[in-house]
N, C-alpha and C. Protein backbone atom coordinates (compact mmCIF):
# COMPACT_ATOMS: atom_id res chain seq x y z
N UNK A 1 58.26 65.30 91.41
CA UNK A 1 59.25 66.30 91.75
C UNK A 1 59.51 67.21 90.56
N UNK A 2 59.83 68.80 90.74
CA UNK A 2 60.15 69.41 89.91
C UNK A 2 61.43 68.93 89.44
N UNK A 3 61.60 69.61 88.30
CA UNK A 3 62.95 69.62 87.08
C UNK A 3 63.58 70.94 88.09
N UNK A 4 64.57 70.68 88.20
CA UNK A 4 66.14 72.10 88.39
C UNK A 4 66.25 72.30 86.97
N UNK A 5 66.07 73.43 86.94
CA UNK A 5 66.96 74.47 85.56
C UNK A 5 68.29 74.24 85.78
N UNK A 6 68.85 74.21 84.35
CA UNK A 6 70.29 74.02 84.18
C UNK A 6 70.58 75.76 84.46
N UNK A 7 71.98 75.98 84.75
CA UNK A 7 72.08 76.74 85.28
C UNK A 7 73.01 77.80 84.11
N UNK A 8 72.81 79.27 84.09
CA UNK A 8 73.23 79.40 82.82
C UNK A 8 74.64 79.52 82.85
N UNK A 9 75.39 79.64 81.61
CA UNK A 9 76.97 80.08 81.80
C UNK A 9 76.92 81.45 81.68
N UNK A 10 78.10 81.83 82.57
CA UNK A 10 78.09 83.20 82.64
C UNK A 10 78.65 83.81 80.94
N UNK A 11 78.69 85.41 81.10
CA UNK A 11 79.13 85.86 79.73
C UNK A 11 80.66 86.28 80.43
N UNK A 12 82.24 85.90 79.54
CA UNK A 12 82.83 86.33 79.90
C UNK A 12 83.24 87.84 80.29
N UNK A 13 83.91 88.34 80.95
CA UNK A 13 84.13 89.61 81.10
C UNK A 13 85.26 90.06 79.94
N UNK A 14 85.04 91.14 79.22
CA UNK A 14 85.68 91.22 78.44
C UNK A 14 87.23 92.72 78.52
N UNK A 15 87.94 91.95 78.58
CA UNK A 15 89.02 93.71 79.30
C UNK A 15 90.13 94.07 78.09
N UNK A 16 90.22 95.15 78.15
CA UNK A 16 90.78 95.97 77.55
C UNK A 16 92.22 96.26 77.89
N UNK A 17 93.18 96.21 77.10
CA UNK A 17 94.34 96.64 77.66
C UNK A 17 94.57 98.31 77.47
N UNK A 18 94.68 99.29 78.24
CA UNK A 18 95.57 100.75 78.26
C UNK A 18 96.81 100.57 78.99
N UNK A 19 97.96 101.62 78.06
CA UNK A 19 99.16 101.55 78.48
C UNK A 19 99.39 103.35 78.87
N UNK A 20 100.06 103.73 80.04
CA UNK A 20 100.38 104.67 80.55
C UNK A 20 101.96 105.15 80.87
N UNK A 21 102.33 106.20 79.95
CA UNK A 21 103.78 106.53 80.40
C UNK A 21 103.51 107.07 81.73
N UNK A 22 104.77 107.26 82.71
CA UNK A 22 104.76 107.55 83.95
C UNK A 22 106.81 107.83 84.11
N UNK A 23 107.09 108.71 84.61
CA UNK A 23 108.51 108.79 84.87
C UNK A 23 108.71 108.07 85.73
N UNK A 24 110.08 107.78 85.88
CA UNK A 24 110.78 106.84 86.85
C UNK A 24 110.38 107.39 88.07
N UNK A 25 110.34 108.68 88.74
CA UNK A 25 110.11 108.88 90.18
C UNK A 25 108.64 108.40 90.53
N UNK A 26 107.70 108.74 89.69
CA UNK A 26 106.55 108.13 89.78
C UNK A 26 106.33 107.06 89.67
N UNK A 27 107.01 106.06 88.93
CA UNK A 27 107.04 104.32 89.47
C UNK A 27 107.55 104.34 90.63
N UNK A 28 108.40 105.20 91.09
CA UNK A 28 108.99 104.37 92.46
C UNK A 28 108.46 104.86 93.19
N UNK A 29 107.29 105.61 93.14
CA UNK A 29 106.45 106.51 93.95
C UNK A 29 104.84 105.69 93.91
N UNK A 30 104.16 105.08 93.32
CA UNK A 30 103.63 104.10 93.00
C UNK A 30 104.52 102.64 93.73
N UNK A 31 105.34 102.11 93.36
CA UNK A 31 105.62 101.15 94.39
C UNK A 31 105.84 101.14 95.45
N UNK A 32 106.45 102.07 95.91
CA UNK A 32 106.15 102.10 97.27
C UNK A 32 104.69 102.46 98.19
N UNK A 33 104.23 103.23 97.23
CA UNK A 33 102.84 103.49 98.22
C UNK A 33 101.91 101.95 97.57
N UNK A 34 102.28 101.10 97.23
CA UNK A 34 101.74 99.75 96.96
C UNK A 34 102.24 98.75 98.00
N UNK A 35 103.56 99.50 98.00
CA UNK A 35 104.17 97.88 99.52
C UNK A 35 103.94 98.39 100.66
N UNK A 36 104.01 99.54 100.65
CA UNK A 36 102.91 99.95 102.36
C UNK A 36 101.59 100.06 102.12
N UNK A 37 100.93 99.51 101.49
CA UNK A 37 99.09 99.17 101.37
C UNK A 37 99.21 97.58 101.50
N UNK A 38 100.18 97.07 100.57
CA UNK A 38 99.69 95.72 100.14
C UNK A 38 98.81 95.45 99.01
N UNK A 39 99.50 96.23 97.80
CA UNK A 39 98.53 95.86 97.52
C UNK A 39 99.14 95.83 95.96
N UNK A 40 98.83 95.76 94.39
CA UNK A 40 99.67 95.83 93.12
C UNK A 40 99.33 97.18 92.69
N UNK A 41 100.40 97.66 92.12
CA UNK A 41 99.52 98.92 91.08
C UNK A 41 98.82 98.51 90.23
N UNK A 42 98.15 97.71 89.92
CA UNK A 42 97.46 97.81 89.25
C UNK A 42 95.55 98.02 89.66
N UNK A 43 95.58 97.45 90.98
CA UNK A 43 94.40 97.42 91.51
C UNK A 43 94.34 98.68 92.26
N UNK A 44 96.08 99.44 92.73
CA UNK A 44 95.71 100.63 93.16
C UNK A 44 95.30 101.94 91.91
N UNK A 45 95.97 101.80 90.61
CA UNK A 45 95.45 102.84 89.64
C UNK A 45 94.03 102.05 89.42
N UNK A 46 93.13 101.53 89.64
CA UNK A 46 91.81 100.92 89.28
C UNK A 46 90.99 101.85 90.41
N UNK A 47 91.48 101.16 91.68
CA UNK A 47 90.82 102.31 92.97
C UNK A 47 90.79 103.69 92.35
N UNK A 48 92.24 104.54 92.04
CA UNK A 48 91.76 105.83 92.04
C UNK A 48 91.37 106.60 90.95
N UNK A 49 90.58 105.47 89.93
CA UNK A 49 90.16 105.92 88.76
C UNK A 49 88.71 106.02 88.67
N UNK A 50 88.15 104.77 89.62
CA UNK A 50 87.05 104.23 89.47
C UNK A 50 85.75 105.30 90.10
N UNK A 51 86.25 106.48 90.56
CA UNK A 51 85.15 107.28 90.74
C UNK A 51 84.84 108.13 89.61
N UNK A 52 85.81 108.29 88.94
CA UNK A 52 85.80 109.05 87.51
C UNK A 52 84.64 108.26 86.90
N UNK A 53 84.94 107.20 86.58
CA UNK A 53 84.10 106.28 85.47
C UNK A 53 83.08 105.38 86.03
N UNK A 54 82.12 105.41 87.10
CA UNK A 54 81.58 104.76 87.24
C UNK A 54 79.98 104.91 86.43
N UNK A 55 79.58 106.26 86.60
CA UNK A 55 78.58 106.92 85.42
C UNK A 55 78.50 106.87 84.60
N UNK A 56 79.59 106.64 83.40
CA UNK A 56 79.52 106.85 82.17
C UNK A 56 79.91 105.99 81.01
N UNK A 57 79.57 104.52 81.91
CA UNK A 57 79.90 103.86 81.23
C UNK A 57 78.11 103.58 79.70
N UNK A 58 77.04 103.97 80.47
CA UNK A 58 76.35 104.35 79.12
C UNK A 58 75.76 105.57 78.54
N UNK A 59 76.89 106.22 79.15
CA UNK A 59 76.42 107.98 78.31
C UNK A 59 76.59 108.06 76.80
N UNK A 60 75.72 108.05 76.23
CA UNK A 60 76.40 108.32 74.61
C UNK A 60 76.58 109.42 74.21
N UNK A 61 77.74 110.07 73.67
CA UNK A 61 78.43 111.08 73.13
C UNK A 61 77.63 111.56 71.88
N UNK A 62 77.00 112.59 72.13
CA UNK A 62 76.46 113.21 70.85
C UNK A 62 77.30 114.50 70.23
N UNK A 63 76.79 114.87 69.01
CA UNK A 63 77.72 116.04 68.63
C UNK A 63 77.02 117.09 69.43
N UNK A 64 78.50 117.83 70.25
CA UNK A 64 78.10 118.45 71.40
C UNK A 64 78.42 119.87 70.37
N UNK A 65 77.56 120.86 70.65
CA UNK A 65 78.37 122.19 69.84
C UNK A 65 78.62 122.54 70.75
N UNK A 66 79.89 123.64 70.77
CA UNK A 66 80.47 124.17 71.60
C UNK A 66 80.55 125.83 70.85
N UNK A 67 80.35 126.35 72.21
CA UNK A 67 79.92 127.54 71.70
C UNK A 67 81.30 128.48 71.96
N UNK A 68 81.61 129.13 70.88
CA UNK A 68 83.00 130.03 71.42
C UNK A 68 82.65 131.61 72.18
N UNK A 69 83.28 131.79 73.01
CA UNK A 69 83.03 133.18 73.43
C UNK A 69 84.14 134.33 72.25
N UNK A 70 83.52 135.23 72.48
CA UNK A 70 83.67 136.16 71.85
C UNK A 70 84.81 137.04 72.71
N UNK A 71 85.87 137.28 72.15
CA UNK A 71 86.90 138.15 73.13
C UNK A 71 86.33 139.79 72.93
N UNK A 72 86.00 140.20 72.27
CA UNK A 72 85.94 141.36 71.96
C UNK A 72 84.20 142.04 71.25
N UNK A 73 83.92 142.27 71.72
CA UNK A 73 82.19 142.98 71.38
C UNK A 73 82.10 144.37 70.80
N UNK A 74 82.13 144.37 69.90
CA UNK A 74 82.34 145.64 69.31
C UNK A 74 80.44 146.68 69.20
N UNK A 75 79.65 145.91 69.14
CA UNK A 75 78.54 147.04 69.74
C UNK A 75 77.84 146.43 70.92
């Protein structure tokens, strides 16, 4: 009979904490559109972020030049 491979351990996931000011009407504007979903803010700001960042998590940032326009052209 064959040998079973041991099976590997996973790599933990590693998370980051960000903190976000938000005014009071907007927390209570956020909780409520959380208790009519069902759901926490926290998994709802994850939903409406997660189309932003799904690409770029290996884009590497090079020095981008940025080119200025010119207001005024004199010839």
């Amino acid at each position: 009979m064959a040998r079973k491979k041991a099976k590997k351990a996973k790599k933990p996931v590693k998370f980051k904490t960000i903190t976000l000011k938000i005014t009071a009407r907007q927390k209570k504007s956020l909780i409520n559109y959380c208790r009519s979903r069902r759901t926490t803010p926290n998994k709802a700001i994850k939903k409406a972020i997660r189309p932003l960042l799904d690409n770029y998590s290996g884009l590497e940032t090079g020095n981008i030049q940025h080119v200025k326009v010119n207001q005024l052209e004199l010839f």
